[in-house]
Protein backbone atom coordinates (compact mmCIF):
# COMPACT_ATOMS: atom_id res chain seq x y z
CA UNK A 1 32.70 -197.10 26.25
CA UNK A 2 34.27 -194.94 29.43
CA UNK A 3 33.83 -191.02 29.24
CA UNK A 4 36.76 -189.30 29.87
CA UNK A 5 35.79 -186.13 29.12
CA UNK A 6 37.26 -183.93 26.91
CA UNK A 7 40.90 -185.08 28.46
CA UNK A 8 42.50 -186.07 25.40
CA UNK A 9 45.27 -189.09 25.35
CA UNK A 10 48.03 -189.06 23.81
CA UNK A 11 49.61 -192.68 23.07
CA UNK A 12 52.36 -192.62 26.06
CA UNK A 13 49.77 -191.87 28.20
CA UNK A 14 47.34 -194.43 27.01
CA UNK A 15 50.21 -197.40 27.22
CA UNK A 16 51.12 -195.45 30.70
CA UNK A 17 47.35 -196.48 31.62
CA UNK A 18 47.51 -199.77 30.14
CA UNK A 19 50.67 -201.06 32.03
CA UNK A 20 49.25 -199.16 35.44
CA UNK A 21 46.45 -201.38 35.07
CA UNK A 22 48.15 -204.37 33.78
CA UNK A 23 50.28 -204.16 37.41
CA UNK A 24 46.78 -203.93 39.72
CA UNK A 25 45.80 -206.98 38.11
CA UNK A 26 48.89 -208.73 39.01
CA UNK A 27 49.12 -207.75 42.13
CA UNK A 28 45.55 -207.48 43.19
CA UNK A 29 42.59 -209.54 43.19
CA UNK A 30 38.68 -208.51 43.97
CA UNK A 31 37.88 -210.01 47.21
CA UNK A 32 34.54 -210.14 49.82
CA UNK A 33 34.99 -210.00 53.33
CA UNK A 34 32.92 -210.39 56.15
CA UNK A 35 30.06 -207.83 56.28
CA UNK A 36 29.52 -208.02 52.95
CA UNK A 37 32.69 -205.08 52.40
CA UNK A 38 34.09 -206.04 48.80
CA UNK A 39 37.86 -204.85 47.76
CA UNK A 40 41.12 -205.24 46.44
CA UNK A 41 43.06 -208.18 47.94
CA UNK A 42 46.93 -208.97 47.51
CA UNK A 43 46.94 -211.80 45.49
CA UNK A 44 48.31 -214.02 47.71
CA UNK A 45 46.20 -213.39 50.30
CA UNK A 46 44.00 -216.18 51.28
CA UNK A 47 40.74 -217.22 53.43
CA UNK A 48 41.88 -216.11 57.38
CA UNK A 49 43.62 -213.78 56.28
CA UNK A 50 43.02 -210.79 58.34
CA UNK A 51 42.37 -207.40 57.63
CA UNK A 52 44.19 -204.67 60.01
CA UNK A 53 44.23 -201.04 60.04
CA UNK A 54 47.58 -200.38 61.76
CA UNK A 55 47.83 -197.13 63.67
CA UNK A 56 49.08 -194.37 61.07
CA UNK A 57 48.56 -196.54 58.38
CA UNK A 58 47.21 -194.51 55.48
CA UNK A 59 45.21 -198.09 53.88
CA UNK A 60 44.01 -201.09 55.71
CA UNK A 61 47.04 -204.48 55.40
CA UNK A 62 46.17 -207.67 54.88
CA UNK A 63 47.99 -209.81 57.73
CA UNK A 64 48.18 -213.81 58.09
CA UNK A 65 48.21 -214.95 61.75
CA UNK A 66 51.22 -217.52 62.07
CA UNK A 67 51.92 -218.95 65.19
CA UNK A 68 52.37 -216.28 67.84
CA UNK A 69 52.88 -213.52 65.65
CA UNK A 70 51.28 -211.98 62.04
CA UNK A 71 52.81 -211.40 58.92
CA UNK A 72 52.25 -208.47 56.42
CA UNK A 73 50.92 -209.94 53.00
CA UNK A 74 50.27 -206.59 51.73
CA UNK A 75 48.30 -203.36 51.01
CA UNK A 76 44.65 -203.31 50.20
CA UNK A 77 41.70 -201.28 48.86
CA UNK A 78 38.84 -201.37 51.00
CA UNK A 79 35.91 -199.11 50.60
CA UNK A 80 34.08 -197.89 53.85
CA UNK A 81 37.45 -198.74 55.70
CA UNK A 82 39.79 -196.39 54.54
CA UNK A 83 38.40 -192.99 55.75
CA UNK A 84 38.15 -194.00 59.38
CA UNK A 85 35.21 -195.87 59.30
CA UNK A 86 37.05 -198.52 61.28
CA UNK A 87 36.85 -197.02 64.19
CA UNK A 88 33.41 -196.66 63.80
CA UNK A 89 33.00 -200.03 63.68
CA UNK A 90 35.03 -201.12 67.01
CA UNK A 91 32.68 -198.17 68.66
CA UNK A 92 29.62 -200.34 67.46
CA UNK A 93 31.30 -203.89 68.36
CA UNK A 94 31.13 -204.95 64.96
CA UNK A 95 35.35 -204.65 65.27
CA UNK A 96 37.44 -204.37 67.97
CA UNK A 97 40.87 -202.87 68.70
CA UNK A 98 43.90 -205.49 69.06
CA UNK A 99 47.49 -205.14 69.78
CA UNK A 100 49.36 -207.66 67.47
CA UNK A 101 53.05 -208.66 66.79
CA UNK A 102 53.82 -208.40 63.41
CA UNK A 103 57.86 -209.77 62.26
């Protein structure tokens, strides 16, 4: 059973919970990626798929290359690429910077 300390619930906050939770798992899916980095996915994001950490972008986006251009499928939950580590890994050539086109 999860600790939550002595935090006690009342029941609006509980269903609050419950339908915040209910909503990630519509929209989001657990997903592996190359590297062996596991996250949250958009659901509809699928094998190609690339993951792209846009310049002031606050989370890493899911982007689908389609013919000369890439399209935004969504947001995503990545940890050890959401606190710069990205650049860390261009800096060790296991990334690499890349100007896209996104419409």
């Amino acid at each position: 059973m999860a600790d939550f300390g002595s935090q006690d619930f009342g029941k609006r906050e509980l269903k609050t919970l419950f339908l915040k939770n209910i909503a990630i798992q519509v929209r989001f899916r657990f997903t592996g990626m190359e590297g062996g980095y596991l996250g949250m996915a958009p659901r509809f994001s699928r094998p190609g798929d690339v993951v792209a950490i846009l310049k002031g972008s606050k989370v890493p986006l899911i982007v689908r290359n389609h013919e000369d251009h890439y399209i935004i499928i969504g947001t995503s939950s990545i940890p050890g690429l959401m606190e710069g580590e990205a650049k860390e890994l261009c800096e060790s050539m296991r990334a690499r910077f890349e100007d896209i086109q996104i419409r």
